[in-house]
PDB file of N, CA and C in Angstrom:
ATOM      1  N   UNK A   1     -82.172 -79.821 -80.195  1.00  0.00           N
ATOM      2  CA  UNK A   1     -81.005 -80.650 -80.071  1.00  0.00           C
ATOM      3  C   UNK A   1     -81.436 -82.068 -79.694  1.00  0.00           C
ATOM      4  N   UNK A   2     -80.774 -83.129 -80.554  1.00  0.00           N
ATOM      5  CA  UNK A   2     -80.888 -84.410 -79.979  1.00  0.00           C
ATOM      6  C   UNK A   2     -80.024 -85.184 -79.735  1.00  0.00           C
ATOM      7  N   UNK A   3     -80.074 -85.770 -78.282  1.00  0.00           N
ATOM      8  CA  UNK A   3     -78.605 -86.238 -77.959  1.00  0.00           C
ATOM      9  C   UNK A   3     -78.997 -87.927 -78.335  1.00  0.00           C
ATOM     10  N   UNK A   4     -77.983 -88.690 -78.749  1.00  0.00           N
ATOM     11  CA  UNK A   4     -77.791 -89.992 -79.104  1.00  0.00           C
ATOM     12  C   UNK A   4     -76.683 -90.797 -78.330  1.00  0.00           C
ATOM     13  N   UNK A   5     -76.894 -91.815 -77.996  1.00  0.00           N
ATOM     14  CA  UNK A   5     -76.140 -92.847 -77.420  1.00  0.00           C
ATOM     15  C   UNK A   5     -75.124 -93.587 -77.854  1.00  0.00           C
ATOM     16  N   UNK A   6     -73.554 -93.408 -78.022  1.00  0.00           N
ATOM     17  CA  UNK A   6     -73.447 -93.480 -79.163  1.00  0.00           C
ATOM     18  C   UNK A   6     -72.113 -94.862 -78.609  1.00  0.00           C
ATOM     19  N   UNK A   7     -71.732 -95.133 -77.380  1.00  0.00           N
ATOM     20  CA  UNK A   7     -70.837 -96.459 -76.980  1.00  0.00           C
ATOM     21  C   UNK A   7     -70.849 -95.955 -75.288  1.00  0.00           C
ATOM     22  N   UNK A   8     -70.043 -97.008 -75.342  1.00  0.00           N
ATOM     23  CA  UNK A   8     -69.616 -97.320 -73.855  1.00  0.00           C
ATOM     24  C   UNK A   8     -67.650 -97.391 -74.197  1.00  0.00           C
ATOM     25  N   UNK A   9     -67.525 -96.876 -73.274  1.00  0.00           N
ATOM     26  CA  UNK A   9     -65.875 -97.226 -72.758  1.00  0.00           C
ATOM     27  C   UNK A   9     -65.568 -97.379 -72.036  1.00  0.00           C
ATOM     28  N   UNK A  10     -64.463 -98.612 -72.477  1.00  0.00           N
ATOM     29  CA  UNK A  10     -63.915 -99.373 -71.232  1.00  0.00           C
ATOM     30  C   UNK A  10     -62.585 -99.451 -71.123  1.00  0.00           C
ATOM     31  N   UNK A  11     -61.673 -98.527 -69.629  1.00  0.00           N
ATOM     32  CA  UNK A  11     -60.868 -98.474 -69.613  1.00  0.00           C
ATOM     33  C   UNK A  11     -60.110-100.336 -69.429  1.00  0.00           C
ATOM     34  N   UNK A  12     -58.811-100.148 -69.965  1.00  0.00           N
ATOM     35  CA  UNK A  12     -58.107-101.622 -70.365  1.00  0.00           C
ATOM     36  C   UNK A  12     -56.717-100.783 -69.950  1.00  0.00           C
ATOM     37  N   UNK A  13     -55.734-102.122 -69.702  1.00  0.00           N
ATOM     38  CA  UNK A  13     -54.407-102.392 -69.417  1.00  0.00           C
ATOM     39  C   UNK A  13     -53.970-102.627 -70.823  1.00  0.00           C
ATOM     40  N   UNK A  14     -54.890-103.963 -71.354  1.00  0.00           N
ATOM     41  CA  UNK A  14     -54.315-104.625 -71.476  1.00  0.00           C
ATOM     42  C   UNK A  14     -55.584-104.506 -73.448  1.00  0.00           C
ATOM     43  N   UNK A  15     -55.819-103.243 -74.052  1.00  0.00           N
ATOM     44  CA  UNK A  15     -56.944-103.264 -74.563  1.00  0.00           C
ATOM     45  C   UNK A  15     -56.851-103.959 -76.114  1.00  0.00           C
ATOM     46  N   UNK A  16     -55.168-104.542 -76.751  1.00  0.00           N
ATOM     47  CA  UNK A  16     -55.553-105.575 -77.855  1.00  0.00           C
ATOM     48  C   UNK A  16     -56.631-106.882 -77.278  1.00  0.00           C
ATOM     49  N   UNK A  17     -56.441-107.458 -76.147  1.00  0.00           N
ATOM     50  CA  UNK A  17     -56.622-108.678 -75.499  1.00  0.00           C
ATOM     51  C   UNK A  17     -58.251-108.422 -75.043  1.00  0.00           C
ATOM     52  N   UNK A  18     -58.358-107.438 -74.480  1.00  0.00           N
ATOM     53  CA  UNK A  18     -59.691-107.267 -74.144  1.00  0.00           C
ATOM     54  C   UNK A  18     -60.451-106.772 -75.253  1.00  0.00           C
ATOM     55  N   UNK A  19     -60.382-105.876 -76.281  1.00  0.00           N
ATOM     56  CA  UNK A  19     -60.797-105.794 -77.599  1.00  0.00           C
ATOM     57  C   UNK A  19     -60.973-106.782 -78.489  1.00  0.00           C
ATOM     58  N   UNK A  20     -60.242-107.590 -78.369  1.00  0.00           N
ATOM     59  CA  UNK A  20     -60.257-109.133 -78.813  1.00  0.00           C
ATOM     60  C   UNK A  20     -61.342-109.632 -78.640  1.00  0.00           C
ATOM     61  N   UNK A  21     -61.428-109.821 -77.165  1.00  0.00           N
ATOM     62  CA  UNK A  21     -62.185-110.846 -75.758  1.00  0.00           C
ATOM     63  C   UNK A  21     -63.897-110.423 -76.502  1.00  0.00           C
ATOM     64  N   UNK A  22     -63.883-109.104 -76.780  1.00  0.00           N
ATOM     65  CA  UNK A  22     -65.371-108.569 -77.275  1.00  0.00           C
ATOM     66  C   UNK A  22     -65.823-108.756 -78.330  1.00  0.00           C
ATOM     67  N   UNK A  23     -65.088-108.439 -79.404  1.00  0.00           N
ATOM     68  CA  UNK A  23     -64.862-108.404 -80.839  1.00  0.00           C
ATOM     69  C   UNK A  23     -65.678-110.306 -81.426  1.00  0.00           C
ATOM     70  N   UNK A  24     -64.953-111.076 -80.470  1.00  0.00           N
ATOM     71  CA  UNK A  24     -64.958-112.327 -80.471  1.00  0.00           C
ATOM     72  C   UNK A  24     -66.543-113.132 -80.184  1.00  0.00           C
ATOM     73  N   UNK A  25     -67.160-112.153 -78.649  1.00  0.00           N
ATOM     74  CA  UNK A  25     -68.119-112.628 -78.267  1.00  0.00           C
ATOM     75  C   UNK A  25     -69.126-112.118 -78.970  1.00  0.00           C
ATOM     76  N   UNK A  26     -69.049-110.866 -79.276  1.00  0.00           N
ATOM     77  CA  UNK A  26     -70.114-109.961 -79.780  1.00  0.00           C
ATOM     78  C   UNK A  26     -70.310-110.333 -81.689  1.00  0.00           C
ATOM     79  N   UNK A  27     -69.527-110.739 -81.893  1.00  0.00           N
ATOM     80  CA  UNK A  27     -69.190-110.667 -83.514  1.00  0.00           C
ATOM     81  C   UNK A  27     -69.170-108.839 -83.883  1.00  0.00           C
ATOM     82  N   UNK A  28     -68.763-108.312 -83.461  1.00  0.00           N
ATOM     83  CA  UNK A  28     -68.659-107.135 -83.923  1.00  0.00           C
ATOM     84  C   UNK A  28     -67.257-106.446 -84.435  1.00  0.00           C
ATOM     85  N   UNK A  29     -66.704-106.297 -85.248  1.00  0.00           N
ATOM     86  CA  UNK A  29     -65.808-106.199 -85.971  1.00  0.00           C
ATOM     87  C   UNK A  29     -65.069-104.537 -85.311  1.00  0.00           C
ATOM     88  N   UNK A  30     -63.766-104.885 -85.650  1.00  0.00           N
ATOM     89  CA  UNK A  30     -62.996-103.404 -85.500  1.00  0.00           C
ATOM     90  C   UNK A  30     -63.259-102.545 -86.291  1.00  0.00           C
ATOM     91  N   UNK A  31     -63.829-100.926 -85.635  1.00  0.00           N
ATOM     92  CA  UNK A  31     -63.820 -99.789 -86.739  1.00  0.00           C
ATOM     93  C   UNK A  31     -62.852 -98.648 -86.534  1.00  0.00           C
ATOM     94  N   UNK A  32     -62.829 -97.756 -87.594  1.00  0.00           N
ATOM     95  CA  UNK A  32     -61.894 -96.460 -87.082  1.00  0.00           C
ATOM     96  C   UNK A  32     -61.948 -96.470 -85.911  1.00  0.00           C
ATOM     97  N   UNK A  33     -60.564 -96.423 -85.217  1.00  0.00           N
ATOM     98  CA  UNK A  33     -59.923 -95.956 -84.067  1.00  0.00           C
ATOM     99  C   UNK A  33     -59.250 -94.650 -83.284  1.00  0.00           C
ATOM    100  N   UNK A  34     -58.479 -94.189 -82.847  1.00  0.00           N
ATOM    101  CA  UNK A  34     -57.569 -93.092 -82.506  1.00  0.00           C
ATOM    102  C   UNK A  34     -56.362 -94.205 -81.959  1.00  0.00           C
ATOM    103  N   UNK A  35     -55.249 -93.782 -82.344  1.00  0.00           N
ATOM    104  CA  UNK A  35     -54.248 -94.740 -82.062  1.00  0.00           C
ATOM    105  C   UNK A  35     -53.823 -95.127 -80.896  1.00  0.00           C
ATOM    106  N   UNK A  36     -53.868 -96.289 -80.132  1.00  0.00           N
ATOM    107  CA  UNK A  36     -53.555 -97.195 -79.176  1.00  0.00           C
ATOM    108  C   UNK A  36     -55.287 -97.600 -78.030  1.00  0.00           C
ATOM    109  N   UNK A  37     -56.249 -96.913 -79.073  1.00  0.00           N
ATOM    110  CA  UNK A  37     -57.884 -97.305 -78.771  1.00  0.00           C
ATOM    111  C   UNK A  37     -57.772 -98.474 -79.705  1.00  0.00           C
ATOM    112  N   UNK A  38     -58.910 -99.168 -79.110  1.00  0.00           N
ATOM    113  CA  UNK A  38     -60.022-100.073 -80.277  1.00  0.00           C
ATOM    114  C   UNK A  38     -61.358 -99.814 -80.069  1.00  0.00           C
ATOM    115  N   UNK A  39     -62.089 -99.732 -81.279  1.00  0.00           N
ATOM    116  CA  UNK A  39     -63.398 -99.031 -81.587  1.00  0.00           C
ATOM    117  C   UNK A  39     -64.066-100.445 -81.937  1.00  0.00           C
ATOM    118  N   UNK A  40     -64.874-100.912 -81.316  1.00  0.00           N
ATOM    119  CA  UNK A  40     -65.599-101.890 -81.875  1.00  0.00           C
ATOM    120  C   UNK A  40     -66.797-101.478 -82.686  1.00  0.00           C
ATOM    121  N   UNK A  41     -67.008-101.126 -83.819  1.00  0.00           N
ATOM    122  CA  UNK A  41     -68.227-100.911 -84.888  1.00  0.00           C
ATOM    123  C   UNK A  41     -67.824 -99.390 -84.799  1.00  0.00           C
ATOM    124  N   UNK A  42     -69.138 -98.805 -85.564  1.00  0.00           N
ATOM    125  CA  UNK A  42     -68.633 -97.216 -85.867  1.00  0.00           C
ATOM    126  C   UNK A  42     -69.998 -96.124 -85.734  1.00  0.00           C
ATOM    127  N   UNK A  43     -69.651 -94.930 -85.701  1.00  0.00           N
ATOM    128  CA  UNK A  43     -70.455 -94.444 -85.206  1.00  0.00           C
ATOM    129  C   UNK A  43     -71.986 -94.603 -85.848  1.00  0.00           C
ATOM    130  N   UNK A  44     -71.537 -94.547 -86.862  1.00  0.00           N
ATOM    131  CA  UNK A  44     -73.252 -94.792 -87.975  1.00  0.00           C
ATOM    132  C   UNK A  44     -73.771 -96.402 -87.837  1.00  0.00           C
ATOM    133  N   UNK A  45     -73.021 -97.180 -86.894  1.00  0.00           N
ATOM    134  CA  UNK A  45     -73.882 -98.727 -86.668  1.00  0.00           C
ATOM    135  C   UNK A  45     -74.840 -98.287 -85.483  1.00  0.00           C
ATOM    136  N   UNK A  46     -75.973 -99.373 -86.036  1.00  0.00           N
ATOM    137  CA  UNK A  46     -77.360 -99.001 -85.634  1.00  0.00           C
ATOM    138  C   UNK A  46     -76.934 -99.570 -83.482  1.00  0.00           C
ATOM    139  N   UNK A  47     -76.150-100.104 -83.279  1.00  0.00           N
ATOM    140  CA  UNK A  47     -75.888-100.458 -81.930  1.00  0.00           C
ATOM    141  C   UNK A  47     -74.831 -99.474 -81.414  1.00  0.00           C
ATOM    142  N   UNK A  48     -74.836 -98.851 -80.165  1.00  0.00           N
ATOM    143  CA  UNK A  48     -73.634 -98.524 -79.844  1.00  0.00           C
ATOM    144  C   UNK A  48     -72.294 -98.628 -79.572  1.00  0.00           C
ATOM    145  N   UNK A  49     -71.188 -98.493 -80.306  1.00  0.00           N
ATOM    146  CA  UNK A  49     -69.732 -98.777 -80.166  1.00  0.00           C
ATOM    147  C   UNK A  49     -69.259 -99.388 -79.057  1.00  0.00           C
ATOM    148  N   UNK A  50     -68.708-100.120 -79.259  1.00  0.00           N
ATOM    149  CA  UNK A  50     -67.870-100.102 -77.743  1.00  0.00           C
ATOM    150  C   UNK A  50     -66.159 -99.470 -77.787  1.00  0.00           C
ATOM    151  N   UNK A  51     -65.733 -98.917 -77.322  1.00  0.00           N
ATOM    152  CA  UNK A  51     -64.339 -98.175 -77.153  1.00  0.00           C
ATOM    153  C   UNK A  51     -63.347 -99.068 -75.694  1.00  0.00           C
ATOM    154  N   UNK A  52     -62.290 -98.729 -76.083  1.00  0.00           N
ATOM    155  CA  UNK A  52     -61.341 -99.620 -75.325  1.00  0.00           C
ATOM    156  C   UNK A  52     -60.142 -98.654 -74.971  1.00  0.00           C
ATOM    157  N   UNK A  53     -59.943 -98.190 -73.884  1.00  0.00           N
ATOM    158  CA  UNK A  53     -59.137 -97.228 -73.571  1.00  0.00           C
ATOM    159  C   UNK A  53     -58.158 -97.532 -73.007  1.00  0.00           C
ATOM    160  N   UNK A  54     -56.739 -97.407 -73.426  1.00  0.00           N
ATOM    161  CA  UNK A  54     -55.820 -97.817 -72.543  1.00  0.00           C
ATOM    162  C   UNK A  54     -55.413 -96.889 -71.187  1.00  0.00           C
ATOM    163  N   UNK A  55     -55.505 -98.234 -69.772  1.00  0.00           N
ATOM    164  CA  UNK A  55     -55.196 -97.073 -68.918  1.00  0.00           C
ATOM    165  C   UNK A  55     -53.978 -97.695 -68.413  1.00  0.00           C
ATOM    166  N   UNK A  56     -53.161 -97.242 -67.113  1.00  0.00           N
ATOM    167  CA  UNK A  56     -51.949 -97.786 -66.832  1.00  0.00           C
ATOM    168  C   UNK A  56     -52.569 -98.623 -65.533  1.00  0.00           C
ATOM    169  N   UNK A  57     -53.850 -98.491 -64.942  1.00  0.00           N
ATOM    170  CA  UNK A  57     -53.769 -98.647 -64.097  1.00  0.00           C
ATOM    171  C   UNK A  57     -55.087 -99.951 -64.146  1.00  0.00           C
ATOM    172  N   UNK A  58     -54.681-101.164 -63.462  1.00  0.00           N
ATOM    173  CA  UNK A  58     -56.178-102.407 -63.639  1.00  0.00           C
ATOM    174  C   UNK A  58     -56.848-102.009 -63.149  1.00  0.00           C
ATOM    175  N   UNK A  59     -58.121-102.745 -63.011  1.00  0.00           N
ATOM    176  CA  UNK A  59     -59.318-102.339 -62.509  1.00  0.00           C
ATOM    177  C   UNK A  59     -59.222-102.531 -60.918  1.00  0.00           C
ATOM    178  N   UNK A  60     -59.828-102.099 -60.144  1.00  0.00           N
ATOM    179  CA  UNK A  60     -59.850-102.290 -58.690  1.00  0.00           C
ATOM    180  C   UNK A  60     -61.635-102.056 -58.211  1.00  0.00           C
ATOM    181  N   UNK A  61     -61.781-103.523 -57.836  1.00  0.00           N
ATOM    182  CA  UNK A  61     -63.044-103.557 -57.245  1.00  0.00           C
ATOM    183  C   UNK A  61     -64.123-103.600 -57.943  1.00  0.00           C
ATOM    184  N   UNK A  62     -65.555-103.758 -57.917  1.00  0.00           N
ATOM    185  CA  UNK A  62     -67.234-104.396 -58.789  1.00  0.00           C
ATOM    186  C   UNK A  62     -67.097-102.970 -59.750  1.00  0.00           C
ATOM    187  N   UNK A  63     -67.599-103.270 -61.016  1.00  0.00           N
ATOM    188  CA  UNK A  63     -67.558-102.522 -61.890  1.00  0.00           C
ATOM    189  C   UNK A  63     -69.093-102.093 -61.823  1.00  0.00           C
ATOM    190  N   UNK A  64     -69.799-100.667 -61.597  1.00  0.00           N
ATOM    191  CA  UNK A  64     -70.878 -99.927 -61.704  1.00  0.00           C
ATOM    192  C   UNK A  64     -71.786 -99.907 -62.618  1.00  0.00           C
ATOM    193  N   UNK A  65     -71.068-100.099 -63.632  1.00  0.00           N
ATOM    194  CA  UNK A  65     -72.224 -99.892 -65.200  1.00  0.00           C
ATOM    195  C   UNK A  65     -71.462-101.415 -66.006  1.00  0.00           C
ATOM    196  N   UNK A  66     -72.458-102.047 -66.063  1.00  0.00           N
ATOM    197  CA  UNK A  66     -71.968-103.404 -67.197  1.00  0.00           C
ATOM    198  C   UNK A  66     -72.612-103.773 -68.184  1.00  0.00           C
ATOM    199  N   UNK A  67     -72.161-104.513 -69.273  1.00  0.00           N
ATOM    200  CA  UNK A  67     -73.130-105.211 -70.352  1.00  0.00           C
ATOM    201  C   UNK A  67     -73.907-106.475 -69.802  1.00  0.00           C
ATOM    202  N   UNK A  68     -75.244-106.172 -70.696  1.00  0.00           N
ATOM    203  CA  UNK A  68     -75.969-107.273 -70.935  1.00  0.00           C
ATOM    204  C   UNK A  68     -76.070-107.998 -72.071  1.00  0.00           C
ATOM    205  N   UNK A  69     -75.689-109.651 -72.368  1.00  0.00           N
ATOM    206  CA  UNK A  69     -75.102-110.413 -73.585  1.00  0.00           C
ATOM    207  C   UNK A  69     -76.500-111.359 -73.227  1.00  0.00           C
ATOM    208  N   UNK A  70     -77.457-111.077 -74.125  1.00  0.00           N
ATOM    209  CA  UNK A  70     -78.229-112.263 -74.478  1.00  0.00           C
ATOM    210  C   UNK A  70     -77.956-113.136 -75.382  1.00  0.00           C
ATOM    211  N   UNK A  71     -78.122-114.509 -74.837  1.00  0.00           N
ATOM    212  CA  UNK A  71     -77.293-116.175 -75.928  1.00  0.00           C
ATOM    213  C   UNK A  71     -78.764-116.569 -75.848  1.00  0.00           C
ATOM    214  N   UNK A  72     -78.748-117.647 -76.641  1.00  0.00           N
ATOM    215  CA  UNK A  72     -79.746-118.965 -76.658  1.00  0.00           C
ATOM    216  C   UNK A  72     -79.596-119.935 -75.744  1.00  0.00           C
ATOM    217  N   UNK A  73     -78.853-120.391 -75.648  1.00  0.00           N
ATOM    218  CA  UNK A  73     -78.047-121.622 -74.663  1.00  0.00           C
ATOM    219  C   UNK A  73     -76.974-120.674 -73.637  1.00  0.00           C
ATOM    220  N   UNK A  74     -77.259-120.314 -72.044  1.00  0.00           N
ATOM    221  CA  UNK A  74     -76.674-120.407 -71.389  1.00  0.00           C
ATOM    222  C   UNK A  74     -75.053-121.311 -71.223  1.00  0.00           C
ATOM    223  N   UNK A  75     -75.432-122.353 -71.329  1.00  0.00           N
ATOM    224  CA  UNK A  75     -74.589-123.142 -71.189  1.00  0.00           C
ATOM    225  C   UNK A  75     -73.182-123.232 -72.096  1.00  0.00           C
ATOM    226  N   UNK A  76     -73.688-122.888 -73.484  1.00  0.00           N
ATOM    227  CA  UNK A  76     -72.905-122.492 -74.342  1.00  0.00           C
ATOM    228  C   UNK A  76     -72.242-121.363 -74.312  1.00  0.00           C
ATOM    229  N   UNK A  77     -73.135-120.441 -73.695  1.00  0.00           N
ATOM    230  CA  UNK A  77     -72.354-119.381 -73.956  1.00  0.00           C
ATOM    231  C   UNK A  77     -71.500-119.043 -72.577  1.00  0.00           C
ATOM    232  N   UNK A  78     -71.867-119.964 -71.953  1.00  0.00           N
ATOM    233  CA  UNK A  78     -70.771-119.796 -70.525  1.00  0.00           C
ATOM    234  C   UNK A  78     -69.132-120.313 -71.053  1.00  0.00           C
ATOM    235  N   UNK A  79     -69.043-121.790 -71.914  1.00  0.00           N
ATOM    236  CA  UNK A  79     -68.448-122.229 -72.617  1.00  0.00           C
ATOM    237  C   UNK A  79     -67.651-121.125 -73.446  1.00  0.00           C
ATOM    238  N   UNK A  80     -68.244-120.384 -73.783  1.00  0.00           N
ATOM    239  CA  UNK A  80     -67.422-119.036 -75.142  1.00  0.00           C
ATOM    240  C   UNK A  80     -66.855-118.666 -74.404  1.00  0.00           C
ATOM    241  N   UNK A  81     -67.197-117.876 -73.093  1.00  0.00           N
ATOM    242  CA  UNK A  81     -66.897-116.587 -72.483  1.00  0.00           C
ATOM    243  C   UNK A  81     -65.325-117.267 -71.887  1.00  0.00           C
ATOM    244  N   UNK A  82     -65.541-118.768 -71.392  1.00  0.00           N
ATOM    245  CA  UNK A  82     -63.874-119.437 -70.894  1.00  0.00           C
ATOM    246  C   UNK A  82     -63.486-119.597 -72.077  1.00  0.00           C
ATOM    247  N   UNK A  83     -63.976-119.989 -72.683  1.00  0.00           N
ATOM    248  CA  UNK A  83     -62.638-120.127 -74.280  1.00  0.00           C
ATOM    249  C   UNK A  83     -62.200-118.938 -74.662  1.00  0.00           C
ATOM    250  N   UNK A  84     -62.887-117.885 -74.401  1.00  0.00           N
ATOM    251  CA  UNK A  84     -62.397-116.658 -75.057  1.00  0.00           C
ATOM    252  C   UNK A  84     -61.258-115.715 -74.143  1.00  0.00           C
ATOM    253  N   UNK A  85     -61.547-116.317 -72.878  1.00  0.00           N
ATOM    254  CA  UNK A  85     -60.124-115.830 -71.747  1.00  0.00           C
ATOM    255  C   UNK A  85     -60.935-115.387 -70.566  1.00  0.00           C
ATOM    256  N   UNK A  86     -62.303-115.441 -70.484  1.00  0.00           N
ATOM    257  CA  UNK A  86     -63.051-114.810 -69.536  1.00  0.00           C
ATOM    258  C   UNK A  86     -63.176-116.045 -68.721  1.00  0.00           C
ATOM    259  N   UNK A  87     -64.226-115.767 -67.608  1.00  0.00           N
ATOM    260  CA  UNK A  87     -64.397-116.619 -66.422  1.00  0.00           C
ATOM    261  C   UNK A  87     -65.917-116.312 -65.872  1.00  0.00           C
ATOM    262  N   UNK A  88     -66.312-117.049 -64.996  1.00  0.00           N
ATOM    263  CA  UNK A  88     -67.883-117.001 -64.354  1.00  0.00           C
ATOM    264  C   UNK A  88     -67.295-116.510 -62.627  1.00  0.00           C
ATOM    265  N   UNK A  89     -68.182-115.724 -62.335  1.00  0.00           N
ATOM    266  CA  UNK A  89     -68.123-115.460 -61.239  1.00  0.00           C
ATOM    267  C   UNK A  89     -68.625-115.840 -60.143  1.00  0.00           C
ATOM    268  N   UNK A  90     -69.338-116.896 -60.123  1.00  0.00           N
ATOM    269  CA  UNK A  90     -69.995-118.134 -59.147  1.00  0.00           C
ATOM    270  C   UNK A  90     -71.401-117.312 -59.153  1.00  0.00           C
ATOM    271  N   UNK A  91     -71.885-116.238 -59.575  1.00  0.00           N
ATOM    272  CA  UNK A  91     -72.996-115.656 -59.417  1.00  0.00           C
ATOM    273  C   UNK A  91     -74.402-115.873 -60.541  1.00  0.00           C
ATOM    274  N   UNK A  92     -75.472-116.543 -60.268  1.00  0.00           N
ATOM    275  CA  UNK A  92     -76.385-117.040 -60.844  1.00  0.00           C
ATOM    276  C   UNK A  92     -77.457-116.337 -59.934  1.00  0.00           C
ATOM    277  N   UNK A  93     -78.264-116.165 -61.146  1.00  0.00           N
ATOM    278  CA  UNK A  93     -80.054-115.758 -60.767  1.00  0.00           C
ATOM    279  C   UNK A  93     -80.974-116.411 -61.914  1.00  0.00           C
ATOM    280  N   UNK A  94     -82.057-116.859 -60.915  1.00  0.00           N
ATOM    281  CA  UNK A  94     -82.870-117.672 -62.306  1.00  0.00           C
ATOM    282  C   UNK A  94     -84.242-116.404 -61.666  1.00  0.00           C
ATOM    283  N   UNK A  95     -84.722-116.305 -62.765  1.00  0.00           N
ATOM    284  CA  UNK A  95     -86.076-115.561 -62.812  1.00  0.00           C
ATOM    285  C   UNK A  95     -86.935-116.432 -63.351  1.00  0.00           C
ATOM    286  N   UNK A  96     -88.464-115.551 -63.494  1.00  0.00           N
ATOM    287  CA  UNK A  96     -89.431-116.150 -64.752  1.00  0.00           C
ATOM    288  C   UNK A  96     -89.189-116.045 -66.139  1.00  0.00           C
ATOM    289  N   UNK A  97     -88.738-114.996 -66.027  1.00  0.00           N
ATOM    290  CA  UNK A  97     -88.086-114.522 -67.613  1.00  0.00           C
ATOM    291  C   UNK A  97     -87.409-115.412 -67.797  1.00  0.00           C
ATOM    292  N   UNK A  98     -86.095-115.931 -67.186  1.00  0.00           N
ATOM    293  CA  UNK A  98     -84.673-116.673 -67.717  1.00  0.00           C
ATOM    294  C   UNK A  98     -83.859-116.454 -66.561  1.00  0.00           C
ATOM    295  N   UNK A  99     -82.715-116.851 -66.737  1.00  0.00           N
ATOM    296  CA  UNK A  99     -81.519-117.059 -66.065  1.00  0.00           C
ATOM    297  C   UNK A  99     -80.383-116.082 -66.354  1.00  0.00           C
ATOM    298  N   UNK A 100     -79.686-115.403 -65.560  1.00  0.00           N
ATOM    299  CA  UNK A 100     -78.671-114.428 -65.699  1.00  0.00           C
ATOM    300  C   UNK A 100     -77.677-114.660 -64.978  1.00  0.00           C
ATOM    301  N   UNK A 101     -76.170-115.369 -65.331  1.00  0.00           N
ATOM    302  CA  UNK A 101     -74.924-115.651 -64.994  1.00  0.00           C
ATOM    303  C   UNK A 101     -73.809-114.532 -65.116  1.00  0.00           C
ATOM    304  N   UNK A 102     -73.077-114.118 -63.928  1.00  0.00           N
ATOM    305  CA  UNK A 102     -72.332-113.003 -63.894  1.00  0.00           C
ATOM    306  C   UNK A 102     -70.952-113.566 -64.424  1.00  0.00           C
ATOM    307  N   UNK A 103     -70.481-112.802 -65.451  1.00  0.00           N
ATOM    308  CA  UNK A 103     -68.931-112.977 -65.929  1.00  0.00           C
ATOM    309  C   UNK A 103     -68.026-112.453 -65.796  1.00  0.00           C
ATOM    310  N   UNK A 104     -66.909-112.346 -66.648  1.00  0.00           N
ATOM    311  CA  UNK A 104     -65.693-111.223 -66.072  1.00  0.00           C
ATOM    312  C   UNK A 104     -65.368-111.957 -67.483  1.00  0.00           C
ATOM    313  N   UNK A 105     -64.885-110.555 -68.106  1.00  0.00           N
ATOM    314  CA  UNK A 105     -63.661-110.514 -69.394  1.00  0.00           C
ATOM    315  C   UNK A 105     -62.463-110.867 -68.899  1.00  0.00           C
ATOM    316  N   UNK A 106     -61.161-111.087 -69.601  1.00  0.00           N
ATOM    317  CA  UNK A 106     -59.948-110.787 -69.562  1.00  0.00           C
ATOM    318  C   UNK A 106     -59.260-110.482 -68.424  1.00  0.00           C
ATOM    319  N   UNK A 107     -59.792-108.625 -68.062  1.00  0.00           N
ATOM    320  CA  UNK A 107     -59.164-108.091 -67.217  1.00  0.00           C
ATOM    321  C   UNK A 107     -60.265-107.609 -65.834  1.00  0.00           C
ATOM    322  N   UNK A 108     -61.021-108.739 -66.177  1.00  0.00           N
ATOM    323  CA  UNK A 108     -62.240-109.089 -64.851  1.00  0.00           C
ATOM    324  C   UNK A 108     -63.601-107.530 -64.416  1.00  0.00           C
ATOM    325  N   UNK A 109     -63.772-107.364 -65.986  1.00  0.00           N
ATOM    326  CA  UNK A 109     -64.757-106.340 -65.738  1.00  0.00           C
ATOM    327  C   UNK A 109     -66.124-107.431 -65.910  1.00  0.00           C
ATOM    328  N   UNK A 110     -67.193-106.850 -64.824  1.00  0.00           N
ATOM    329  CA  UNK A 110     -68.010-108.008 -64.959  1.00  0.00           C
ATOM    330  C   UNK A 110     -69.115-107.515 -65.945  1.00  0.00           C
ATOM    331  N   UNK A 111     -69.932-108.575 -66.047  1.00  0.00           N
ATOM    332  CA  UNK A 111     -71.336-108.382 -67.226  1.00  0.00           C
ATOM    333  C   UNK A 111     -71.764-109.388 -67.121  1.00  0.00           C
ATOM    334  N   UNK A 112     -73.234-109.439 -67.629  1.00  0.00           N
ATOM    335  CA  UNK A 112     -74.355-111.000 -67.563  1.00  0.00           C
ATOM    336  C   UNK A 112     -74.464-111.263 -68.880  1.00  0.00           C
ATOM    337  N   UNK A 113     -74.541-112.727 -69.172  1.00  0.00           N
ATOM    338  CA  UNK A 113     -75.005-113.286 -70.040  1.00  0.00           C
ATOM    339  C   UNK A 113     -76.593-113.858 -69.224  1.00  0.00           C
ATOM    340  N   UNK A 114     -77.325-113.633 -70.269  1.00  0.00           N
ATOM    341  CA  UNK A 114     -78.885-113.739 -70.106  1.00  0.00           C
ATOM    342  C   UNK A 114     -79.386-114.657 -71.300  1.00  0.00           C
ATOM    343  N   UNK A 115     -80.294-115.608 -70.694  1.00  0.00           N
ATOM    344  CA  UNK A 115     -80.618-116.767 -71.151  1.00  0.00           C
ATOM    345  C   UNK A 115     -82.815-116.553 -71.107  1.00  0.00           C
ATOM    346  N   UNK A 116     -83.267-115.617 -72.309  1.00  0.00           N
ATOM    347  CA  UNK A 116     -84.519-115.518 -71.882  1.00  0.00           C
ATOM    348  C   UNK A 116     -85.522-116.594 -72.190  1.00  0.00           C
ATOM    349  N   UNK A 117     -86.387-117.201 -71.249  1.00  0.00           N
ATOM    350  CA  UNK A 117     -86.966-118.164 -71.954  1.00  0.00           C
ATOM    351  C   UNK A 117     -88.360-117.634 -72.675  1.00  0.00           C
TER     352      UNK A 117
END
């Protein structure tokens, strides 16, 4: 038996807007769904899905498991993440590798954009 990795899901309120918010940053397009989900890509794409689950209830408190979004330009892509409805969380780390800025989508689930030099 071989097990495969196949998305992440993320419970949403609010999951046209936050499906959006991803769809947008990631360039990754909507695939088959189950109705009132959004499936970002599909199971046979070589990256894992992302899924969007509607829940009734927002998020409460630091989110445990998050994405990592590598850009070219930091700066730019701090720029996307507010145009796209997201926000920075005042949290910065510079390494040797690069620089890693903490974000929040939409409905304030956080994740880094990573800047490797």
């Amino acid at each position: 038996m071989v097990n495969r990795w196949v998305g992440v899901t993320v419970d949403c309120v609010d999951v046209e807007r936050v499906a959006a918010f991803w769809s947008e940053l990631l360039g990754r397009p909507k695939g088959p769904s189950m109705p009132g989900w959004i499936y970002l890509g599909d199971l046979d794409d070589p990256q894992p899905r992302l899924v969007f689950q509607p829940v009734a209830e927002p998020k409460q408190g630091k989110v445990r498991l998050h994405l990592d979004v590598a850009v070219d330009d930091i700066g730019r892509g701090i720029a996307q993440v507010i145009a796209l409805g997201g926000r920075e969380t005042g949290e910065r780390h510079e390494y040797d590798e690069g620089v890693v800025v903490v974000m929040a989508d939409p409905e304030d689930h956080e994740f880094c954009l990573s800047q490797y030099y």
